[in-house]
C-alpha atoms as a PDB file:
ATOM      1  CA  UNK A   1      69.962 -78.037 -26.052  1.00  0.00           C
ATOM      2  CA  UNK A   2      72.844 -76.761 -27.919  1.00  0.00           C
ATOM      3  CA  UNK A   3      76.587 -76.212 -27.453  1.00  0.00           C
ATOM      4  CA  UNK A   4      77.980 -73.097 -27.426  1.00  0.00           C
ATOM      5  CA  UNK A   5      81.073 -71.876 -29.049  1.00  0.00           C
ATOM      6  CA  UNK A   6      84.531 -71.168 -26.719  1.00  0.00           C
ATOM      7  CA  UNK A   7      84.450 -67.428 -28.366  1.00  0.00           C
ATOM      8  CA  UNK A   8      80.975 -67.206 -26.266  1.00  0.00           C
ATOM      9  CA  UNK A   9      81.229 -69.302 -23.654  1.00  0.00           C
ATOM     10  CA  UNK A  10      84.704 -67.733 -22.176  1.00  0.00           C
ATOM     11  CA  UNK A  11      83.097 -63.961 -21.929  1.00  0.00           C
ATOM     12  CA  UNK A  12      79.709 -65.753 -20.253  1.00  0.00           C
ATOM     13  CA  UNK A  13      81.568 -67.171 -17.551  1.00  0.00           C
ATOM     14  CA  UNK A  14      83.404 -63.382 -17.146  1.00  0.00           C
ATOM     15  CA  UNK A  15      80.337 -61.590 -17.477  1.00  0.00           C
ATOM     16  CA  UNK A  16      78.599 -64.086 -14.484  1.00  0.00           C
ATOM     17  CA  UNK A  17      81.566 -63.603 -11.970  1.00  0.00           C
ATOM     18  CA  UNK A  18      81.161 -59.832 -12.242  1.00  0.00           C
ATOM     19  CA  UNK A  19      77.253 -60.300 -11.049  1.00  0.00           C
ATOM     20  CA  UNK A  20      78.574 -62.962  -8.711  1.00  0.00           C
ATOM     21  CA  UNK A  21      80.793 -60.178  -6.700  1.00  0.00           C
ATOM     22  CA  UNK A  22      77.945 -57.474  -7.080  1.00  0.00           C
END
């Protein structure tokens, strides 16, 4: 397990609420 940086994290969560409205 390993934390991820803000710079990746922030465009992750964007990138999974534009599947989530598909």
């Amino acid at each position: 397990f390993y934390v991820l940086p803000e710079s990746v994290l922030i465009p992750m969560f964007i990138i999974i609420g534009v599947w989530g409205s598909r």
